[in-house]
C-alpha atoms as a PDB file:
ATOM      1  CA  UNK A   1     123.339  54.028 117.296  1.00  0.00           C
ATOM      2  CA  UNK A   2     122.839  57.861 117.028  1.00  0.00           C
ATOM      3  CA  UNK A   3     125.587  57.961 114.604  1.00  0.00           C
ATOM      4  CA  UNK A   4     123.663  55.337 112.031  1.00  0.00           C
ATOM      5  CA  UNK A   5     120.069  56.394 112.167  1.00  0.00           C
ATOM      6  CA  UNK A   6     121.515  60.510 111.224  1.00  0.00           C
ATOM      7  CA  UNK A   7     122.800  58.321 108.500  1.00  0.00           C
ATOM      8  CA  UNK A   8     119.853  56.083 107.322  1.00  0.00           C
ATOM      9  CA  UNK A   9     117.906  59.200 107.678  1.00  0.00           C
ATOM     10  CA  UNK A  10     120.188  61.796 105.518  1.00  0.00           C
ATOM     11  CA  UNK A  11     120.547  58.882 102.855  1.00  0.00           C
ATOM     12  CA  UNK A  12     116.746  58.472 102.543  1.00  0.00           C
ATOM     13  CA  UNK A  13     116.229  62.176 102.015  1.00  0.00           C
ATOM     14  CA  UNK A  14     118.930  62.194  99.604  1.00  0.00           C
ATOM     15  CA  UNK A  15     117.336  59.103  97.850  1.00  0.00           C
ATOM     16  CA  UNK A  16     113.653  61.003  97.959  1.00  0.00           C
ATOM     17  CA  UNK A  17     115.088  64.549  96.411  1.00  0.00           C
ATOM     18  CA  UNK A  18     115.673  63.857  92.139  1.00  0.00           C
ATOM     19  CA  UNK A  19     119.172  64.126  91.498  1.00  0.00           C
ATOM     20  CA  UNK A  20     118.798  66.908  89.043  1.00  0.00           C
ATOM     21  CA  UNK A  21     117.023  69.158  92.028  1.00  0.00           C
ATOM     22  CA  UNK A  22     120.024  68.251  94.485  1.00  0.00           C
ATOM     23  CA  UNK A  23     122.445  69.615  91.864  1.00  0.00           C
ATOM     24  CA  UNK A  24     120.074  72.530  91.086  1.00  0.00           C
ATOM     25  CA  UNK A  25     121.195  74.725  93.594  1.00  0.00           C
ATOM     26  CA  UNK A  26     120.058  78.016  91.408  1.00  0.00           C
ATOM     27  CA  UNK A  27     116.417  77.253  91.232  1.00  0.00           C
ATOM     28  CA  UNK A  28     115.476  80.768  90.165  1.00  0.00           C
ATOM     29  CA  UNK A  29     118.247  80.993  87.405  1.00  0.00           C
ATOM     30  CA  UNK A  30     119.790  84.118  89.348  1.00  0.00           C
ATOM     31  CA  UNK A  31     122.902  83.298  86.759  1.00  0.00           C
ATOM     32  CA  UNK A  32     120.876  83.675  83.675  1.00  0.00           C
ATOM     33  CA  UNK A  33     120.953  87.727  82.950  1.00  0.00           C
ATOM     34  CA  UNK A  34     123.642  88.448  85.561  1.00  0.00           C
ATOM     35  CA  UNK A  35     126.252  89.109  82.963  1.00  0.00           C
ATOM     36  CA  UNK A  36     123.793  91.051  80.950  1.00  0.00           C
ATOM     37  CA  UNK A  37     122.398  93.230  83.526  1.00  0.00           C
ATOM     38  CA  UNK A  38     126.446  94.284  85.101  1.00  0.00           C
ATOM     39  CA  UNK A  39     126.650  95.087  81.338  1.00  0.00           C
ATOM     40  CA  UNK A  40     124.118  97.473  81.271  1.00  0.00           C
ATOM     41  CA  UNK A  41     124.715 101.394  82.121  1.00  0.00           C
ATOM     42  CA  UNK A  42     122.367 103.295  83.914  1.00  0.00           C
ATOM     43  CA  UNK A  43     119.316 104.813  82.086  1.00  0.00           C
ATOM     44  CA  UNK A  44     119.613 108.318  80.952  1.00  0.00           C
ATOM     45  CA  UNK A  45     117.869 110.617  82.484  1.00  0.00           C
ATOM     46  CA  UNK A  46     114.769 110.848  79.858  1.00  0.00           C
ATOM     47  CA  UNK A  47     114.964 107.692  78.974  1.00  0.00           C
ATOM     48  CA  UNK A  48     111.559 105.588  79.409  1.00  0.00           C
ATOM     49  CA  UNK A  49     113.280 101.917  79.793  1.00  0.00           C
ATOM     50  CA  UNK A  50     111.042  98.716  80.126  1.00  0.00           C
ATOM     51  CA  UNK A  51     111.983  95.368  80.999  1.00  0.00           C
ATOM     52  CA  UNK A  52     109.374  92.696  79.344  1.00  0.00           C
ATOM     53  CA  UNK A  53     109.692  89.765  82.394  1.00  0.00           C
ATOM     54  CA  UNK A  54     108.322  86.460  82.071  1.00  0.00           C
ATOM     55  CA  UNK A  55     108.842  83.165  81.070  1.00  0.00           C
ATOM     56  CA  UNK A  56     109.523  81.776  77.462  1.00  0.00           C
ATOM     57  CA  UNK A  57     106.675  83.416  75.681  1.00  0.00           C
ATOM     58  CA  UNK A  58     108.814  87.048  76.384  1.00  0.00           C
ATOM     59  CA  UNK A  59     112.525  85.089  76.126  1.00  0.00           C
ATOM     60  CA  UNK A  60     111.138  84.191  72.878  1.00  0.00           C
ATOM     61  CA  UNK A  61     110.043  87.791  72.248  1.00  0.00           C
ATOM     62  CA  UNK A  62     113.080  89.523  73.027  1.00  0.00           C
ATOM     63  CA  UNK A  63     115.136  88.791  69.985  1.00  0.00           C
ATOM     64  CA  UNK A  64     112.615  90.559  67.863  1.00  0.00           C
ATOM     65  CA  UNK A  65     112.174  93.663  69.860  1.00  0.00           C
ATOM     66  CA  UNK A  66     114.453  95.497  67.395  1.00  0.00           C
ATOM     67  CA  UNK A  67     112.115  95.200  64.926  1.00  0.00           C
ATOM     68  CA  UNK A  68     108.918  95.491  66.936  1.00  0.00           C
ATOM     69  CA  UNK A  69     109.485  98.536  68.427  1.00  0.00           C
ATOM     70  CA  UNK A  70     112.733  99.960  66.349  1.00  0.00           C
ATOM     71  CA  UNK A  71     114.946 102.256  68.822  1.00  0.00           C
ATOM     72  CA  UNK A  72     112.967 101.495  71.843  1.00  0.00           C
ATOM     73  CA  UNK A  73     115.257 101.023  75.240  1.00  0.00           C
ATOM     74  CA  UNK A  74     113.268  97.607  75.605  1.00  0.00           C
ATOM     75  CA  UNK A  75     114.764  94.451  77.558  1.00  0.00           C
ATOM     76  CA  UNK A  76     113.528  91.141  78.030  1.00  0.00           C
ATOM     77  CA  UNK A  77     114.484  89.136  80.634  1.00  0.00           C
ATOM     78  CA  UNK A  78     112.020  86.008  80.124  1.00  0.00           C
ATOM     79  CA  UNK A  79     113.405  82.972  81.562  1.00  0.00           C
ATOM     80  CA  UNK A  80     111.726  79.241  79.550  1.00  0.00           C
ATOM     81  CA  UNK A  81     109.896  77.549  81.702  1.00  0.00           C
ATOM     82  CA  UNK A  82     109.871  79.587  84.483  1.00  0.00           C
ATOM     83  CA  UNK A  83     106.406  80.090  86.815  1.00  0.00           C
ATOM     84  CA  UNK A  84     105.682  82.923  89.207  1.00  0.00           C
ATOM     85  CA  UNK A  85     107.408  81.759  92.349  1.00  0.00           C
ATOM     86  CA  UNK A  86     110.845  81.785  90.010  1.00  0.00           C
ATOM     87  CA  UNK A  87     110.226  85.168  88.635  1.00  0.00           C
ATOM     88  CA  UNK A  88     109.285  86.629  91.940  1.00  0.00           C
ATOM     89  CA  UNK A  89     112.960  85.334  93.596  1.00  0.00           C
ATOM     90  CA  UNK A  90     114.800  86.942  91.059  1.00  0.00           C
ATOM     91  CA  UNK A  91     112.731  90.345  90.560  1.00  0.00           C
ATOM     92  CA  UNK A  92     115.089  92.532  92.280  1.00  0.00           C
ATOM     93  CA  UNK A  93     118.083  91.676  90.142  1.00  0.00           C
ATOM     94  CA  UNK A  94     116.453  91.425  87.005  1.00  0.00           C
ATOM     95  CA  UNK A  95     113.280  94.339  86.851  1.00  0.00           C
ATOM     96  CA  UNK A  96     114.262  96.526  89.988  1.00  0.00           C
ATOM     97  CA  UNK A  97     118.252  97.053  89.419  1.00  0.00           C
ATOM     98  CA  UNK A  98     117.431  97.762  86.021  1.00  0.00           C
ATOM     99  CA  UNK A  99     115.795 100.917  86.942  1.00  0.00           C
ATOM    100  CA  UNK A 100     113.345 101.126  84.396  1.00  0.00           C
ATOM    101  CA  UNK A 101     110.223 103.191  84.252  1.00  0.00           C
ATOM    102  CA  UNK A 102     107.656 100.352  83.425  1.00  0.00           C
ATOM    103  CA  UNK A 103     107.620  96.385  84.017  1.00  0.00           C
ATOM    104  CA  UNK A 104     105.611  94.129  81.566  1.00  0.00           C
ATOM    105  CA  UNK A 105     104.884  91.250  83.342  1.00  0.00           C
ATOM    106  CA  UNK A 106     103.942  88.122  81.588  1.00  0.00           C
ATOM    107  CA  UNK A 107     103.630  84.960  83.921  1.00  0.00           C
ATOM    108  CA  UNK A 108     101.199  82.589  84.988  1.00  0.00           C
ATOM    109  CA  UNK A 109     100.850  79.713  82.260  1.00  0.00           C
ATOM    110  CA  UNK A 110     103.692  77.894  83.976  1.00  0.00           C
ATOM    111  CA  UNK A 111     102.054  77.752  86.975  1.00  0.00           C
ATOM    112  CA  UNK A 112      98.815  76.359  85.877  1.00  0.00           C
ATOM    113  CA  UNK A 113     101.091  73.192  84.105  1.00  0.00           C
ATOM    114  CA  UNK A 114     102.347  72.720  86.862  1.00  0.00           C
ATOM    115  CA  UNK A 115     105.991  73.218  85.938  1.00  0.00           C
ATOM    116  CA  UNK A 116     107.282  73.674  89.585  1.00  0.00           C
ATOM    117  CA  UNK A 117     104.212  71.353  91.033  1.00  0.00           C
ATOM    118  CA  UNK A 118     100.626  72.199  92.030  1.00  0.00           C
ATOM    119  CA  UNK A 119      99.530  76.127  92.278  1.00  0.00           C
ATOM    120  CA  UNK A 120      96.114  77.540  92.397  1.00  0.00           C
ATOM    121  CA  UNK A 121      95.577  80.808  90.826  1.00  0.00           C
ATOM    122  CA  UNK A 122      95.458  82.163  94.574  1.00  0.00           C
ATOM    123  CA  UNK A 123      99.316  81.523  94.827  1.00  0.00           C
ATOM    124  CA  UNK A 124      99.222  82.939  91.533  1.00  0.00           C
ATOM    125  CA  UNK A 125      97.755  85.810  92.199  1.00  0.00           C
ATOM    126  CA  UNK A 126     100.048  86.022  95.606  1.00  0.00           C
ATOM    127  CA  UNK A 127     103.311  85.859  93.520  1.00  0.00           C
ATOM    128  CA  UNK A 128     101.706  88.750  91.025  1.00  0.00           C
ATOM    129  CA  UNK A 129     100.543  91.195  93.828  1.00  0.00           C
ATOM    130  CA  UNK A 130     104.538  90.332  95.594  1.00  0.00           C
ATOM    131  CA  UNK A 131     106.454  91.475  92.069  1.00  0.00           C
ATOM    132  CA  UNK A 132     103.755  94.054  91.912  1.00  0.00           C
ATOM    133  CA  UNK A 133     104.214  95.536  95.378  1.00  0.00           C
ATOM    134  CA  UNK A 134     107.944  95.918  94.837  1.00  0.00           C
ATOM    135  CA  UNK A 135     108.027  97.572  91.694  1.00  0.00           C
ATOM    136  CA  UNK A 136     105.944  99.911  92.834  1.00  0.00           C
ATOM    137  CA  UNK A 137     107.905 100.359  95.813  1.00  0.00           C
ATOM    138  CA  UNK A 138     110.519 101.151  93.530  1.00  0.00           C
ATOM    139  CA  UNK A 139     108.842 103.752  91.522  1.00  0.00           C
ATOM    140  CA  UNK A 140     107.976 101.263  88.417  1.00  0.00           C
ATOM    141  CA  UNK A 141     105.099 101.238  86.968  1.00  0.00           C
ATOM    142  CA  UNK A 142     103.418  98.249  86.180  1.00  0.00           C
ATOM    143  CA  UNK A 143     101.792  96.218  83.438  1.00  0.00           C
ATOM    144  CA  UNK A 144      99.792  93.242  84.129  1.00  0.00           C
ATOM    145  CA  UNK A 145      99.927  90.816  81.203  1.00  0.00           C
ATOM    146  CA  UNK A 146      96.890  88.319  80.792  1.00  0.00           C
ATOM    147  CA  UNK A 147      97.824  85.228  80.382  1.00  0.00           C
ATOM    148  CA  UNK A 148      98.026  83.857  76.412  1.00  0.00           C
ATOM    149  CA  UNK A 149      94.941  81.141  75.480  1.00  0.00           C
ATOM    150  CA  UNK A 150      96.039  77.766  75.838  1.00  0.00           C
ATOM    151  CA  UNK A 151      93.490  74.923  75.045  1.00  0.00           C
ATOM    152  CA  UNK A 152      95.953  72.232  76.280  1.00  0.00           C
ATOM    153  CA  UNK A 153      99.962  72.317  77.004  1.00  0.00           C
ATOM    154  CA  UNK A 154     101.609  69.904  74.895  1.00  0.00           C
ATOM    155  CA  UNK A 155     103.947  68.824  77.744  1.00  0.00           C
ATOM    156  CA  UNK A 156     101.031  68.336  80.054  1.00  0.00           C
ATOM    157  CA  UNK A 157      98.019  67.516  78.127  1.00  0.00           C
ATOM    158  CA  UNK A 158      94.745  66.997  79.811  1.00  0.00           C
ATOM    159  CA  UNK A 159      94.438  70.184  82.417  1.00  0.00           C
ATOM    160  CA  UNK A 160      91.768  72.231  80.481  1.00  0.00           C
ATOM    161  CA  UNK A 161      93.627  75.205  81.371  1.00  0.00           C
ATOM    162  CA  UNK A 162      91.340  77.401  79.229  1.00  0.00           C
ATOM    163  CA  UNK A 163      88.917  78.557  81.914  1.00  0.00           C
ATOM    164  CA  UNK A 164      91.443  78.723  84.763  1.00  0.00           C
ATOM    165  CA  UNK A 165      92.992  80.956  82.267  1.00  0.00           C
ATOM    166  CA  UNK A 166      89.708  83.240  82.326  1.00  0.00           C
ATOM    167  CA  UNK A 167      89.859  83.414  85.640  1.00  0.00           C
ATOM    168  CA  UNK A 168      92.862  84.469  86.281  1.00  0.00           C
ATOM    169  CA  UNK A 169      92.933  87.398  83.992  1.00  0.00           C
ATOM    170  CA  UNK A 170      89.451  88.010  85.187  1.00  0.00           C
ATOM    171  CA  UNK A 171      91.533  88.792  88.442  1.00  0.00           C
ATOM    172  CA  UNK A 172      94.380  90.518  86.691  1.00  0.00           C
ATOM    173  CA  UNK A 173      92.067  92.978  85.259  1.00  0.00           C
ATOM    174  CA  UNK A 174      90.317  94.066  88.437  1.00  0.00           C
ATOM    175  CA  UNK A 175      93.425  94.128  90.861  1.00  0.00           C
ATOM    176  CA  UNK A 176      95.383  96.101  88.209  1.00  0.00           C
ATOM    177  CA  UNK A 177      92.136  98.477  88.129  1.00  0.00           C
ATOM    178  CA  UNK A 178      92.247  98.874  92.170  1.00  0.00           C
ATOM    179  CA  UNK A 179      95.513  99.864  92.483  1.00  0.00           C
ATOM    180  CA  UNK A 180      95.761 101.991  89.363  1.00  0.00           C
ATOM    181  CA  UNK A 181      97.919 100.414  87.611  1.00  0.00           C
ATOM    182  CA  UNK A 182      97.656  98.478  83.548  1.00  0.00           C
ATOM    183  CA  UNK A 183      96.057  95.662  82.459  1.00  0.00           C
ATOM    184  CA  UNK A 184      97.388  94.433  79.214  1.00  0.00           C
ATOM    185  CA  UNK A 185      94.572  91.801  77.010  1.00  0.00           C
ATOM    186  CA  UNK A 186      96.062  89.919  75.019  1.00  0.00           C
ATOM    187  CA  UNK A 187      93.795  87.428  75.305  1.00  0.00           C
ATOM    188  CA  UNK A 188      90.682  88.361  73.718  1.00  0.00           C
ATOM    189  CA  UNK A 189      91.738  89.347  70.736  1.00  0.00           C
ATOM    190  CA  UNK A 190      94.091  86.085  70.347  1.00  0.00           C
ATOM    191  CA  UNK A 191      91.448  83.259  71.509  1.00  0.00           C
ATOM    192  CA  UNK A 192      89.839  81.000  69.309  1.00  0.00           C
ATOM    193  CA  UNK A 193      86.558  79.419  69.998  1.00  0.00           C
ATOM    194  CA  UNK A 194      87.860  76.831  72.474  1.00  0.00           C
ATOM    195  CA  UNK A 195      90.009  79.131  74.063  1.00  0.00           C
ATOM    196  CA  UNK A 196      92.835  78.475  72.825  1.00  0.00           C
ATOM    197  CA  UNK A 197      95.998  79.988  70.717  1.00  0.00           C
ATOM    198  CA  UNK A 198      95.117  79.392  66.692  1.00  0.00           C
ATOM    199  CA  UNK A 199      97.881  77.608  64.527  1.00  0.00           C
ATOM    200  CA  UNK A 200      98.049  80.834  62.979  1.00  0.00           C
ATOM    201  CA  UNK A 201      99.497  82.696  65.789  1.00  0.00           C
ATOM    202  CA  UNK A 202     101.218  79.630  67.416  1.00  0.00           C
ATOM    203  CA  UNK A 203     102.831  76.339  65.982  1.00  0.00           C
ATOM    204  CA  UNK A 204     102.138  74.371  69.145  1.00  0.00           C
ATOM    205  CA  UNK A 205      99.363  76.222  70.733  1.00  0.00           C
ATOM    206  CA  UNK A 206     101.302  78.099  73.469  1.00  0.00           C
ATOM    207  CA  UNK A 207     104.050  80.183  71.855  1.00  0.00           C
ATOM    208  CA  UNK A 208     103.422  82.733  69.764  1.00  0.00           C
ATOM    209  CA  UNK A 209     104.902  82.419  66.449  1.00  0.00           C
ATOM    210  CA  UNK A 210     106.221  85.955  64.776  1.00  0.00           C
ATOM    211  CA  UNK A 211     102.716  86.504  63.507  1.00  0.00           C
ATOM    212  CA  UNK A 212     101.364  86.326  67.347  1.00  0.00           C
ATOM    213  CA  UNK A 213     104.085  88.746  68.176  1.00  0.00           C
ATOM    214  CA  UNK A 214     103.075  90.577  65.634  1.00  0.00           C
ATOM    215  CA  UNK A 215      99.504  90.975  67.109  1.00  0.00           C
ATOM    216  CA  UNK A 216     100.853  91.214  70.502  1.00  0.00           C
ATOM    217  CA  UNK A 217     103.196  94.215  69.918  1.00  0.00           C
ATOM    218  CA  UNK A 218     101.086  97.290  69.195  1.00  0.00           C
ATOM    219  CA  UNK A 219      98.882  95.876  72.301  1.00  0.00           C
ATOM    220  CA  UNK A 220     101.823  96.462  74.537  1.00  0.00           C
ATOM    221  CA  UNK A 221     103.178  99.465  73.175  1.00  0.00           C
ATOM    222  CA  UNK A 222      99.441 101.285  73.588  1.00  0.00           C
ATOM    223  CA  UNK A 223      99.743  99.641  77.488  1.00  0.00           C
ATOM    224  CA  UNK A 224     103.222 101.021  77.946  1.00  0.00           C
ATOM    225  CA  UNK A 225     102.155 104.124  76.891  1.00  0.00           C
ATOM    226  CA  UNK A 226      98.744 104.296  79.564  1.00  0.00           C
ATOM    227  CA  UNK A 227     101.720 102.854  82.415  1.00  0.00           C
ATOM    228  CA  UNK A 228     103.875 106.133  81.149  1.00  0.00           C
ATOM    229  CA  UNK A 229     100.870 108.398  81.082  1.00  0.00           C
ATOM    230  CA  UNK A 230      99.292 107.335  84.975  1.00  0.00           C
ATOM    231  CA  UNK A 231     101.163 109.379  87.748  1.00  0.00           C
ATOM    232  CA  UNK A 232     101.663 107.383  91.275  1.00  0.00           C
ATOM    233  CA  UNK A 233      99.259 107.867  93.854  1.00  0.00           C
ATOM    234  CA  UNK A 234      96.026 107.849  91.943  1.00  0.00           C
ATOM    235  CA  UNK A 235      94.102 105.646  89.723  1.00  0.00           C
END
């Protein structure tokens, strides 16, 4: 009797979990830079090497960094998709082994569609201050990235995202003040009226196009440069 309700109950929680999550083991994507990161030697000794995380606004980024900042040790490890709780699991491997000197982090928008289910920006904000903590930990210096406008995600349209946006950057900007590290706008100078991305710097309203990257670059090279510039243990 034991025997068959173990079963009924094991087949009911197999029948409640999606089929794609069961097989999903790597919910993270641990695999998705491993290969690239064994591949990459150590950092030379003056070399100031930043690692652009975040989700598929920076994996969409990376390809042009050669051109956006010519000769520049940058690396992108942005993973589509991804929200906070993701990019927190996998910070070690792909920000901290890396040893670079500065961290760009770029996150949040995910988390707000709901791409991994429901998250306020407190568990936002949770995930931020954990990837934050360790890098500093670590000796990284850190960039806070606001958020991009988004008036409404295409793949989830109805939120109003636009002022939880606000808020969270509003949040972004004064945590990154307290503990001295950078906040990086990208925001205001990007936002249309309704608080959204333009189709001029975005095709679909969420990723820049290579005229938003455009806009966006010299924005993070002047923040990488304050990161470089502010010594640990002070403001």
């Amino acid at each position: 009797m034991r025997h068959a309700f173990a079963l009924f109950l094991a087949m009911s929680i197999s029948a409640a979990v999606p089929a794609d999550a069961q097989s999903n083991a790597d919910w993270a994507n641990l695999k998705r830079y491993a290969a690239e990161n064994a591949a990459l030697p150590a950092p030379a000794p003056d070399e100031a090497r930043v690692v652009f995380y975040g989700n598929s606004i920076t994996e969409g980024w990376a390809p042009h960094f050669a051109t956006m900042f010519p000769g520049k040790p940058y690396f992108g490890r942005g993973i589509s998709g991804q929200t906070t709780p993701q990019m927190l699991i996998r910070f070690r491997q792909d920000v901290v082994a890396l040893r670079p000197k500065v961290v760009v982090i770029l996150a949040g928008t995910n988390d707000i569609a709901g791409n991994t289910g429901p998250s306020t920006n407190e568990m936002i904000a949770d995930n931020l201050r954990g990837m934050t903590e360790i890098a500093r930990a670590n000796g990284i210096r850190v960039v806070l990235s606001s958020v991009l406008p988004v008036f409404d995600y295409p793949w989830k349209p109805g939120l109003e995202p636009a002022p939880r946006i606000i808020a969270l950057n509003a949040w972004m900007r004064r945590y990154a003040e307290e503990i001295g590290e950078t906040y990086l706008d990208y925001h205001t100078p990007m936002a249309d009226a309704l608080g959204g991305l333009p189709p001029s710097l975005a095709d679909d309203g969420v990723h820049p196009n290579l005229a938003g990257y455009r806009l966006m670059a010299p924005l993070a090279e002047a923040a990488i440069a304050r990161a470089l510039g502010r010594p640990f243990g002070r403001p």
